[in-house]
Protein backbone atom coordinates (compact mmCIF):
# COMPACT_ATOMS: atom_id res chain seq x y z
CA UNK A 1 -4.34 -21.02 10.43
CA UNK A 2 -0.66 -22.30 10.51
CA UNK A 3 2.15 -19.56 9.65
CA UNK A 4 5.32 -20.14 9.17
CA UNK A 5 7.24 -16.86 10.08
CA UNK A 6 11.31 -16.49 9.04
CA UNK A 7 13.00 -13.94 11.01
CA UNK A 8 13.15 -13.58 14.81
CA UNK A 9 14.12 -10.10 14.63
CA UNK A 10 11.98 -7.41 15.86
CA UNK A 11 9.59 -7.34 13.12
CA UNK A 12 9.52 -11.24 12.65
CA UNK A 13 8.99 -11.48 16.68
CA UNK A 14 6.45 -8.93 16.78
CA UNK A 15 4.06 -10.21 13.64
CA UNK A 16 4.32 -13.96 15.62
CA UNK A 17 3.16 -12.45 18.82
CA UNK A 18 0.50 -10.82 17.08
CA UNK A 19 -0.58 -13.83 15.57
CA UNK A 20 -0.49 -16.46 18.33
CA UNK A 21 -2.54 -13.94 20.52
CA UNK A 22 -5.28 -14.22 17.99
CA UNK A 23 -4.92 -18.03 18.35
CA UNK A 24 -3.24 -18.79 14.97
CA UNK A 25 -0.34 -21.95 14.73
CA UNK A 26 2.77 -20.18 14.37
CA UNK A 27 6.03 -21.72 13.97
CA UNK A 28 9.39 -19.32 13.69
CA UNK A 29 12.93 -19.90 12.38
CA UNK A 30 15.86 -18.12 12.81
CA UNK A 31 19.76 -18.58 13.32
CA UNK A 32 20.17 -17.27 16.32
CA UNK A 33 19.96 -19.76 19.36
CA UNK A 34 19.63 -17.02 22.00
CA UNK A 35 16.69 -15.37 19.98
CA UNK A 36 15.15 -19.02 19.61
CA UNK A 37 15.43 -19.67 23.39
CA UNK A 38 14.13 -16.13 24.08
CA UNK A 39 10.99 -16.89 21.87
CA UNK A 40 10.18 -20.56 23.05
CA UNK A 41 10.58 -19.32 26.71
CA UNK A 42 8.27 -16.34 26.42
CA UNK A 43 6.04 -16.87 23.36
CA UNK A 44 3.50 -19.41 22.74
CA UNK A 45 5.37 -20.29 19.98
CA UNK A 46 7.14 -23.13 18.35
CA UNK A 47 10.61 -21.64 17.54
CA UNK A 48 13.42 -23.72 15.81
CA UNK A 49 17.20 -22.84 14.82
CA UNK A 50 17.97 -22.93 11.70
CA UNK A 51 18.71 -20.79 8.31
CA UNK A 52 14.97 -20.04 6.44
CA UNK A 53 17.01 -20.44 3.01
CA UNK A 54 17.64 -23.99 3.82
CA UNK A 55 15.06 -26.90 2.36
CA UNK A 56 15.55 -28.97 5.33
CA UNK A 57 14.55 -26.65 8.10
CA UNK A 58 11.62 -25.61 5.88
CA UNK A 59 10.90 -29.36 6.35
CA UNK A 60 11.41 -29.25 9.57
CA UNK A 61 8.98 -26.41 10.44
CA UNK A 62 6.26 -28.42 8.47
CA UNK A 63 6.01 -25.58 5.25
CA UNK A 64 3.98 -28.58 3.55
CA UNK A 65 1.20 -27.58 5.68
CA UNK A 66 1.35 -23.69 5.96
CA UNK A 67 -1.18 -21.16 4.86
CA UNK A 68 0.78 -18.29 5.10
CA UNK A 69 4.97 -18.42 5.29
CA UNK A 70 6.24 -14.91 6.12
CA UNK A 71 9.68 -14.43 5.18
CA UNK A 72 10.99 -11.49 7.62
CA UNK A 73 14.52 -11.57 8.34
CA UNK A 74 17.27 -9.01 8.07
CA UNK A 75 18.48 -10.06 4.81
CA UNK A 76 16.17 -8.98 1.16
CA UNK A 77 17.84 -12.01 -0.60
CA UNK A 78 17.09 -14.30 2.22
CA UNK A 79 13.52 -13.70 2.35
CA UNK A 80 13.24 -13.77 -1.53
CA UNK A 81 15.21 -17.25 -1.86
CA UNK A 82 12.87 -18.38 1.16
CA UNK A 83 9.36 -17.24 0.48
CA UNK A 84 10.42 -18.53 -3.03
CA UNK A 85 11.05 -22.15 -1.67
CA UNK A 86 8.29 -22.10 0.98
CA UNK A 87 5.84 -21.95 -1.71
CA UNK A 88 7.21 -24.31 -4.40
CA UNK A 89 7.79 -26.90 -1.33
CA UNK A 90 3.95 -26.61 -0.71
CA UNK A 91 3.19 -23.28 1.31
CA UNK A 92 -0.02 -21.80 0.13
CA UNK A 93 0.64 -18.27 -0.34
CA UNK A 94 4.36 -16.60 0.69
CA UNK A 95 5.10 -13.19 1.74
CA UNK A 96 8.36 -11.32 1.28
CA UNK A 97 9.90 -8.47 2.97
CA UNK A 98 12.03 -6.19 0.61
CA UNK A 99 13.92 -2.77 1.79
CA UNK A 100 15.81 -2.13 -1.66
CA UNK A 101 13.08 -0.34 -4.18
CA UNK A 102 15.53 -2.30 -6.79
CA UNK A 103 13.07 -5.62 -5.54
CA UNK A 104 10.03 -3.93 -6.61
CA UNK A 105 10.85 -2.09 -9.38
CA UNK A 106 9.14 -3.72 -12.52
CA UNK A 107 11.29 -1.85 -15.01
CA UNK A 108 13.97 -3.68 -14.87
CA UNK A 109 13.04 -7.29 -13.60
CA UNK A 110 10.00 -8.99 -12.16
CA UNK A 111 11.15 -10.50 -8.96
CA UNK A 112 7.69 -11.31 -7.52
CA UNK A 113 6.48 -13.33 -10.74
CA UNK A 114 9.93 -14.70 -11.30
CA UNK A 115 10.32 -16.35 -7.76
CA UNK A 116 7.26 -17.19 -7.59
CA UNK A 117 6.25 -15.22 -4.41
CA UNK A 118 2.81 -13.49 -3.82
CA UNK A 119 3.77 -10.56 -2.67
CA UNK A 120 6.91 -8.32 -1.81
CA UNK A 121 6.30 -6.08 1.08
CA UNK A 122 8.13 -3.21 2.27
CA UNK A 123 7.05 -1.52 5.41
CA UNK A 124 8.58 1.51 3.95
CA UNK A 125 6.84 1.88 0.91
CA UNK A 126 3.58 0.62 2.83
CA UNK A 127 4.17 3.88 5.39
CA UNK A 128 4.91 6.21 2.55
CA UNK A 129 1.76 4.82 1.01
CA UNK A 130 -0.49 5.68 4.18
CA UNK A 131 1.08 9.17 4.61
CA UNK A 132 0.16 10.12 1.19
CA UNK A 133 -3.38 9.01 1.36
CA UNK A 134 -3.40 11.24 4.46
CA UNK A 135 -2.49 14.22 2.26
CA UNK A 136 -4.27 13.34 -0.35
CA UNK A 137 -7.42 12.19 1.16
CA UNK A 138 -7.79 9.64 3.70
CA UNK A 139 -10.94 7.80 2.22
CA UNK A 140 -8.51 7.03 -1.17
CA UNK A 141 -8.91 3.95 -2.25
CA UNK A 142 -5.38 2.30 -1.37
CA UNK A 143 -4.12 0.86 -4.56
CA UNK A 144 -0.65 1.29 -4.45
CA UNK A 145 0.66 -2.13 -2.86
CA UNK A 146 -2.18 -3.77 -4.64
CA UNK A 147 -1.05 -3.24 -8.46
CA UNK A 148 2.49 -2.97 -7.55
CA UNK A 149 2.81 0.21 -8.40
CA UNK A 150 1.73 0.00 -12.01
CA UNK A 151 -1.72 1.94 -11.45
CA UNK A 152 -2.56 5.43 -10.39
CA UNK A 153 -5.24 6.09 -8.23
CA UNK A 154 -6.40 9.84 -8.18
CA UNK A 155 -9.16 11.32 -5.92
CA UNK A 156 -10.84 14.80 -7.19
CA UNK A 157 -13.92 16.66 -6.71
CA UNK A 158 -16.01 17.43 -9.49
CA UNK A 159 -15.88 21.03 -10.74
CA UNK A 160 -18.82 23.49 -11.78
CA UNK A 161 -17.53 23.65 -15.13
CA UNK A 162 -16.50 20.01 -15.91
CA UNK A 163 -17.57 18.02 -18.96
CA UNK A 164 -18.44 15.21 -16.24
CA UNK A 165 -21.18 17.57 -14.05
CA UNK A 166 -24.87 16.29 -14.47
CA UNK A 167 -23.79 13.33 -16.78
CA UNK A 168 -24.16 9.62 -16.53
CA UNK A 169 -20.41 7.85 -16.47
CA UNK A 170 -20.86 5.95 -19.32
CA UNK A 171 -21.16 8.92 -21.31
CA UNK A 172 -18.26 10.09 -20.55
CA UNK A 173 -15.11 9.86 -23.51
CA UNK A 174 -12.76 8.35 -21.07
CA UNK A 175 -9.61 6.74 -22.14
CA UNK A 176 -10.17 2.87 -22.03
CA UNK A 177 -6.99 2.42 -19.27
CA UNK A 178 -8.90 4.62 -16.65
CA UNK A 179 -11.60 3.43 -14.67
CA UNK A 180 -14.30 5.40 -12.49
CA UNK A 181 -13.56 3.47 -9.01
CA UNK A 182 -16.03 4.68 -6.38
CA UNK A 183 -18.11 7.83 -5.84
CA UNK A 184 -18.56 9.99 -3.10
CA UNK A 185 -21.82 12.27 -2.20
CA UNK A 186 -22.70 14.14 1.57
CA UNK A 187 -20.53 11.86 3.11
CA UNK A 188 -21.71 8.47 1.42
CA UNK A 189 -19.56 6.48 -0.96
CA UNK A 190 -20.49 3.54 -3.51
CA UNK A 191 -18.81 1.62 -6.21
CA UNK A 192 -19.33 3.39 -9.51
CA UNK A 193 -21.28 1.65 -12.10
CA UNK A 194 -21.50 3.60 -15.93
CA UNK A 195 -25.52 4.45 -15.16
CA UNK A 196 -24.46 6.97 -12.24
CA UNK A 197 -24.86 10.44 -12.84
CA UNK A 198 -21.84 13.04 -11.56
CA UNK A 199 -22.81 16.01 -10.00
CA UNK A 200 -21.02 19.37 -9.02
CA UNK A 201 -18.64 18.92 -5.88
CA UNK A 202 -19.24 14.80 -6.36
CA UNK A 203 -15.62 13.16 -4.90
CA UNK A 204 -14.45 10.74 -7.44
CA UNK A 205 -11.44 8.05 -7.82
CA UNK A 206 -10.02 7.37 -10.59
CA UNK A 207 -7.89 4.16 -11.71
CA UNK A 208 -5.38 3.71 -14.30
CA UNK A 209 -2.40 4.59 -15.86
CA UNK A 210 -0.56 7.69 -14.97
CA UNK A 211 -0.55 9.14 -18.48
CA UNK A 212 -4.31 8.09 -18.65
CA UNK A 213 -5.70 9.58 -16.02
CA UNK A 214 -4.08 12.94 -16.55
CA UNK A 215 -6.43 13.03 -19.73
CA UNK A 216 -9.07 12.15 -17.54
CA UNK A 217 -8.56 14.29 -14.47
CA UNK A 218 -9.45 17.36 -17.51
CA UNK A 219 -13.10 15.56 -17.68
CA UNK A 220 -13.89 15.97 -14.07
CA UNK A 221 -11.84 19.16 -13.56
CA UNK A 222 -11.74 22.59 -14.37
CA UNK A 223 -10.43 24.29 -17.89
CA UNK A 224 -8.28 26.34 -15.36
CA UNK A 225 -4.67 26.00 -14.45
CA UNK A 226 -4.56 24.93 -11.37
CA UNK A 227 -3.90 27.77 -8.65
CA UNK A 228 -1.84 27.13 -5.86
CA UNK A 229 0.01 24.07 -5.38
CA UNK A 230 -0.04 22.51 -1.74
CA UNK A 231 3.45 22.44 -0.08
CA UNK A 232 5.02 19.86 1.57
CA UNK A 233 8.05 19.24 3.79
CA UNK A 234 9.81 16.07 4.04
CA UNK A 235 12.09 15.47 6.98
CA UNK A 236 14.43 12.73 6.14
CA UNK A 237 15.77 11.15 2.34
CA UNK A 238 15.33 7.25 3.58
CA UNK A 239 13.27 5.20 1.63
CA UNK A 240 10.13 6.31 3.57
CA UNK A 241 10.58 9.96 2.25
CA UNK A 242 11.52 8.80 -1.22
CA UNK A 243 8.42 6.74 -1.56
CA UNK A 244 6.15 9.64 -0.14
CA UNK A 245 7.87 12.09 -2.92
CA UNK A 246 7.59 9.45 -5.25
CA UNK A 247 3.98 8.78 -4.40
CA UNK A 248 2.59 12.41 -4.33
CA UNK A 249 4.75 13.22 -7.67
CA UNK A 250 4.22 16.89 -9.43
CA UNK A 251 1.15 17.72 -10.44
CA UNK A 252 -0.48 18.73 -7.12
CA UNK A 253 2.28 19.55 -4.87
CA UNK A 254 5.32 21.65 -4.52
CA UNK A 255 7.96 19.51 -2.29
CA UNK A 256 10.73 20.01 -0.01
CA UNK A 257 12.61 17.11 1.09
CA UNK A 258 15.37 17.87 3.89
CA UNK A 259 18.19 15.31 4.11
CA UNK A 260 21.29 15.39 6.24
CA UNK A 261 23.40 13.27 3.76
CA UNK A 262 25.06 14.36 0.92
CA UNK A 263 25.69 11.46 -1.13
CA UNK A 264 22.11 10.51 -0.26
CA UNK A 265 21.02 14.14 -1.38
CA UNK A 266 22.67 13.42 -4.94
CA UNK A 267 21.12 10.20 -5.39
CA UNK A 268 17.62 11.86 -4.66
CA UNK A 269 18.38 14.45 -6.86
CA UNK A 270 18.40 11.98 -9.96
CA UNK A 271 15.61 9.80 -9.00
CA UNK A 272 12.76 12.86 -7.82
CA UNK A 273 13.54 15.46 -10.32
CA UNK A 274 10.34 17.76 -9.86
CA UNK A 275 11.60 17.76 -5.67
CA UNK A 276 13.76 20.47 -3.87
CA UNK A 277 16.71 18.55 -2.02
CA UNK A 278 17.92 20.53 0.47
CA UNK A 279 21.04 19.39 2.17
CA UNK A 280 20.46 19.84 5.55
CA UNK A 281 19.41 18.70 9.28
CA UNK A 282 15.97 18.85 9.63
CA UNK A 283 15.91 18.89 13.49
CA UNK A 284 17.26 22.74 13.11
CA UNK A 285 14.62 25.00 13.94
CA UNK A 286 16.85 27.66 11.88
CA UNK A 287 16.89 25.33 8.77
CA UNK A 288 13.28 24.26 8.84
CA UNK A 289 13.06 28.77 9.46
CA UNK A 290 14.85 29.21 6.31
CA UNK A 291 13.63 26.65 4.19
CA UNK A 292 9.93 27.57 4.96
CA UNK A 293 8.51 25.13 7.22
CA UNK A 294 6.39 27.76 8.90
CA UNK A 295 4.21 28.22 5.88
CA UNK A 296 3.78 24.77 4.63
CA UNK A 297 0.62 23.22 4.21
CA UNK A 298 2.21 19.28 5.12
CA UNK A 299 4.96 19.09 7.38
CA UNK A 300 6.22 14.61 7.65
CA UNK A 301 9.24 13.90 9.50
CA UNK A 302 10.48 10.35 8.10
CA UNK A 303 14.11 10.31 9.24
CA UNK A 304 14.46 6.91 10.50
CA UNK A 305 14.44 8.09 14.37
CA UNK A 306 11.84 8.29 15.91
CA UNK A 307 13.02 11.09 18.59
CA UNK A 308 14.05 13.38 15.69
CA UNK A 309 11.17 12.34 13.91
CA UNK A 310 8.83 13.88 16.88
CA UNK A 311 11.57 16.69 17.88
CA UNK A 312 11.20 18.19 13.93
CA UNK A 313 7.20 17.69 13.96
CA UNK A 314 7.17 19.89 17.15
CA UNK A 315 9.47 22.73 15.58
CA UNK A 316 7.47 22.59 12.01
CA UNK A 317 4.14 23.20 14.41
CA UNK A 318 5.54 26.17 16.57
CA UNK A 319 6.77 27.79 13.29
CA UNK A 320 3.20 27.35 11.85
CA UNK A 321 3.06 24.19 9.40
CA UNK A 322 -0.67 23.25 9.39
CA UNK A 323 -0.64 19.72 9.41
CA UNK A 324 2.24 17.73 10.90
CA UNK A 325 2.98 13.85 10.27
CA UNK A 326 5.42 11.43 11.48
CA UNK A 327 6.47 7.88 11.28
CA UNK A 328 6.97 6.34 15.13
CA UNK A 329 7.77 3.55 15.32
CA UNK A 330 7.78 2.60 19.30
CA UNK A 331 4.44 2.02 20.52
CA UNK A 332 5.02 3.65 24.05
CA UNK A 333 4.64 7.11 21.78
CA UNK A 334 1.32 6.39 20.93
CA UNK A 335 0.07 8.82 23.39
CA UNK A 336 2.49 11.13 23.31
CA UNK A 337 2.43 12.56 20.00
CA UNK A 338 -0.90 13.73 20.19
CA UNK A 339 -0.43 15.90 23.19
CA UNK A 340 2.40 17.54 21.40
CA UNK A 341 0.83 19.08 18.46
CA UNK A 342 1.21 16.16 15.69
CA UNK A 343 -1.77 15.12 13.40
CA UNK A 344 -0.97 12.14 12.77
CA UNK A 345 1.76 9.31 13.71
CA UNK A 346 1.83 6.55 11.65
CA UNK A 347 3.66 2.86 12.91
CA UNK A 348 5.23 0.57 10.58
CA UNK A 349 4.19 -1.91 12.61
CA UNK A 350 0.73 -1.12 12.55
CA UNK A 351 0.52 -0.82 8.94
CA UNK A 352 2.28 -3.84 8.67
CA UNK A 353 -0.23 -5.85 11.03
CA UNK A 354 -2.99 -4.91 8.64
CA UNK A 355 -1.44 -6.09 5.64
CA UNK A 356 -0.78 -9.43 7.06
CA UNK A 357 -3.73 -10.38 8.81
CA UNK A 358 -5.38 -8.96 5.24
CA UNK A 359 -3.53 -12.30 4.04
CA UNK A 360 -5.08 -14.35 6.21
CA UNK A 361 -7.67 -16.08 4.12
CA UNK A 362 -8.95 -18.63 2.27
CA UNK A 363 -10.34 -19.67 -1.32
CA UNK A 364 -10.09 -17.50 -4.10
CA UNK A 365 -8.91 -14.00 -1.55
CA UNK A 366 -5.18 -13.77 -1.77
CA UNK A 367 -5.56 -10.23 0.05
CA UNK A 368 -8.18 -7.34 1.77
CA UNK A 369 -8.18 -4.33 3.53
CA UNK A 370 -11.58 -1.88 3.53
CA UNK A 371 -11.75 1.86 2.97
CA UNK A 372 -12.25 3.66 6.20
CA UNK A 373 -15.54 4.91 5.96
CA UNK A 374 -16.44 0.67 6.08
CA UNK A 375 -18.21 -0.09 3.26
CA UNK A 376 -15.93 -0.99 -0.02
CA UNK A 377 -13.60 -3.64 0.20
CA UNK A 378 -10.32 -3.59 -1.78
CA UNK A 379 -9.41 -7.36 -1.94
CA UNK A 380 -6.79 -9.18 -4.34
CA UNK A 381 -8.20 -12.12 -5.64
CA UNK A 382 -6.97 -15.10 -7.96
CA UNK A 383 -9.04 -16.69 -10.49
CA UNK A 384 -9.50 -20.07 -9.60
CA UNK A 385 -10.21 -23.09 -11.81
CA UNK A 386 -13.95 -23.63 -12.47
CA UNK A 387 -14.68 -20.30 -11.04
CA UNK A 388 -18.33 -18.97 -12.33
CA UNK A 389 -16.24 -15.34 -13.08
CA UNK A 390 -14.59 -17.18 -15.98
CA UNK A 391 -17.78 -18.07 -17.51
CA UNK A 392 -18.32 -15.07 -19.21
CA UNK A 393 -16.88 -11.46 -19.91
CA UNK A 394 -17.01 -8.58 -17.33
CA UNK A 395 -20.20 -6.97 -18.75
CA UNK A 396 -22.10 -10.46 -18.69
CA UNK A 397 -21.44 -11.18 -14.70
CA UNK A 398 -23.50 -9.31 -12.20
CA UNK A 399 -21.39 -7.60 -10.82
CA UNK A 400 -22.57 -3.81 -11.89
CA UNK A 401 -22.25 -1.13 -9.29
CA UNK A 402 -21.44 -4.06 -6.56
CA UNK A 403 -18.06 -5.42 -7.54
CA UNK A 404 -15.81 -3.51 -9.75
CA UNK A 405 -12.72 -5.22 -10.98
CA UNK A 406 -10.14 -2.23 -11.27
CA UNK A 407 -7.11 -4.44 -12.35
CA UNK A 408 -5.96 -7.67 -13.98
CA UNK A 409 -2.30 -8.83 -13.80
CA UNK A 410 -1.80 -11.79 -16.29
CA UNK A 411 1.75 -12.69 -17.02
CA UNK A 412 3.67 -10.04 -15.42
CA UNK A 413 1.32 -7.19 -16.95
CA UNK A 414 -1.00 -5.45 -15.16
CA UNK A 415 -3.73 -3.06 -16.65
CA UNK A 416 -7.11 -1.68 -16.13
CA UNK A 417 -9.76 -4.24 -18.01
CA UNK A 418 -12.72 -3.24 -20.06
CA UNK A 419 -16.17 -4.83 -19.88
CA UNK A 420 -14.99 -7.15 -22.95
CA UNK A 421 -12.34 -8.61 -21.03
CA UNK A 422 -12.91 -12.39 -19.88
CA UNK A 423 -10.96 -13.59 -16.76
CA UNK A 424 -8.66 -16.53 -17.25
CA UNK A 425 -7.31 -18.85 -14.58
CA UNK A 426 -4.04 -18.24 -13.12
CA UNK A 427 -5.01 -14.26 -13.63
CA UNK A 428 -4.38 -11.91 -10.39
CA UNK A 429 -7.12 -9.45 -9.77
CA UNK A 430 -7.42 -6.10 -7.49
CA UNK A 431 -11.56 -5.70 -6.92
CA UNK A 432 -13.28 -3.12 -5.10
CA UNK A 433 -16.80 -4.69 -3.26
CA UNK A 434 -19.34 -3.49 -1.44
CA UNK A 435 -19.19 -5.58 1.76
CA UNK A 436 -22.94 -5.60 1.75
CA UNK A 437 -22.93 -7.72 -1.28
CA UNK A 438 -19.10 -9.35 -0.27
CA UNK A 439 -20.34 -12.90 0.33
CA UNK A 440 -22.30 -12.99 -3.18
CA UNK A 441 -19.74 -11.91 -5.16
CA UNK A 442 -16.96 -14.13 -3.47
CA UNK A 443 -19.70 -17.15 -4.61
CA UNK A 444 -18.75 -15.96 -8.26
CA UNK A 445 -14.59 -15.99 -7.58
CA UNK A 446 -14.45 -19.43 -5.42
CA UNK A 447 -14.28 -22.16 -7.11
CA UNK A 448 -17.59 -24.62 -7.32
């Protein structure tokens, strides 16, 4: 494929790398003649001089022929204005790195729709994203990016006294905006279709909107207040940790986020109300001592450096935290953290390389990733003219218990369809498939 990367930085560097070595056409722009040099010299890349922003080095860099323009430089409004022009001047889908939540938060404006763009990625939110599912459950279906934040996913085990246990789904009075997304059984999981009967201790996902699938959550769950919550220490108020706090919320956790600055600590304390801010430096053993990082269940360190990151992780685990995360970032640490007590370390640029080689494709597939146990896809697809999927409602396609279509987005909205709802060209969709049955199903979303 051609890609048109803007941004020789070290992220914009490192994603063309990645992609020449798997033989892809990759040209790269950036202002800086010494990082230009340093690229054509040592990369098989085409590298040219010149500001992304600019119509005429987009011509230059032939965008009329891209499949994929990544706009990755140092600047949010850069990349915006950019991926925004590559695709009107004839890119075929344009990617967007973002670092202020203010870019991707749909409450106050649309960015994404309004510029055009197909997505707006931020490597923070994406890392935040894969620590949570790590706490939450590592087979959860990764939604998050997908709807842009406008759907819920919740995993939860079936209890003995639920309404749910020993019924079929679709006799189950769930509230229209939740869906049933997969089911899990002695260590199998499947797409959920409404014939499929839930038993006791059954893991199931469900989709929708927040205040939706609290309603739910009582059909699957116990009549009893939940017991203890599950503690969790933060390391570090950057927008990693804010989008980790943000993403596990209040209902299942009791959080503690540490963070060294204090106008930064009053700023969290408005936008995570149900968190405890502490004001402090988390790579203190006595402050993670008093603040009780010995007897959490989660310990994350998320501060931005990857030394303290590791240094804090190491404390939390001598003091007796039971599980302790980080984000590292420089690859040489790979086998390092491991031997030094920490669960799990988790690289932006790793979770970054998955999202953009999930964007390499073609027809209908605007993005994919799988679950890890292999067999469901998540992909985000756009309806296509003369697409058999528009030929009838949701119900009428066969798509039952192989494809389940989890959310639309049509003109700015997104929300969780029912099996009424026809698909229109021009919609966005987020679909979970079984990978068995992928190339099928893809037959009914390309256009014929």
């Amino acid at each position: 494929m051609r890609i048109l990367t803007l941004g020789g930085g070290t992220v914009g560097r490192w994603i063309a790398d990645m992609l020449c070595r798997r033989r892809h056409s990759v040209t790269l722009i950036d202002t800086d003649p010494e990082i230009v040099r340093s690229i054509n010299s040592e990369l098989d890349v085409r590298a040219i001089e010149g500001n992304a922003s600019q119509s005429t080095v987009l011509f230059s860099a032939d965008v009329l022929s891209a499949d994929l323009c990544l706009a990755v430089t140092g600047d949010d409004e850069v990349n915006i204005v950019a991926a925004s022009m590559a695709k009107a001047l004839g890119a075929r889908r344009a990617i967007a790195r973002v670092y202020a939540p203010a870019f991707r938060d749909l409450a106050t404006f649309d960015y994404q729709q309004h510029f055009g763009i197909d997505s707006l990625l931020s490597l923070e939110q994406l890392s935040a994203s894969e620590l949570a599912r790590a706490i939450r459950n590592p087979d959860a279906i990764p939604l998050e990016h997908f709807a842009r934040g406008q759907l819920q996913v919740y995993e939860m085990e079936v209890a003995p006294s639920a309404i749910a246990a020993g019924k079929k789904l679709m006799e189950l009075d769930l509230p229209p905006s939740v869906r049933v997304g997969s089911l899990a059984r002695e260590g199998r999981m499947w797409i959920a279709s409404g014939a499929d009967e839930t038993h006791v201790g059954d893991r199931v996902s469900l989709v929708g909107m927040p205040g939706a699938i609290s309603v739910a959550r009582k059909v699957f769950g116990s009549d009893k207040r939940k017991r203890n919550l599950a503690k969790v220490m933060i390391a570090g108020g950057g927008e990693t940790g804010y989008h980790l706090a943000s993403l596990l919320g209040r209902e299942d956790f009791r959080i503690v986020l540490l963070e060294n600055d204090t106008h930064r600590c009053e700023q969290l304390s408005k936008l995570l109300p149900h968190v405890t801010i502490v004001n402090a430096n988390a790579n203190r053993r006595s402050v993670l001592e008093d603040e009780g990082g010995g007897t959490v269940d989660y310990f994350v360190g998320c501060t931005g450096n990857d030394e303290s990151n590791i240094m804090a992780g190491v404390e939390a685990r001598e003091l007796g935290a039971s599980r302790v995360m980080c984000v590292v970032g420089r690859p040489d640490y790979a086998n390092v953290v491991g031997k030094l007590g920490i669960d799990l370390a988790v690289s932006e640029r790793d979770v970054v390389a998955r999202q953009v080689l999930g964007f390499l494709n073609e027809g209908a597939v605007i993005s994919q990733s799988k679950l890890p146990n292999g067999s469901i896809g998540v992909y985000e697809l756009e309806i296509l003219e003369d697409s058999p999927v528009t030929k009838g409602s949701l119900a009428d396609l066969p798509l039952a218990g192989r494809c389940l279509v989890a959310a639309i987005q049509r003109d700015g909205f997104v929300r969780v369809p029912t099996a009424n709802d026809v698909l229109k060209v021009g919609d966005i969709v987020v679909a979970l498939i079984d990978l068995n049955d992928a190339d099928e199903i893809m037959t009914l979303f390309n256009a014929h």
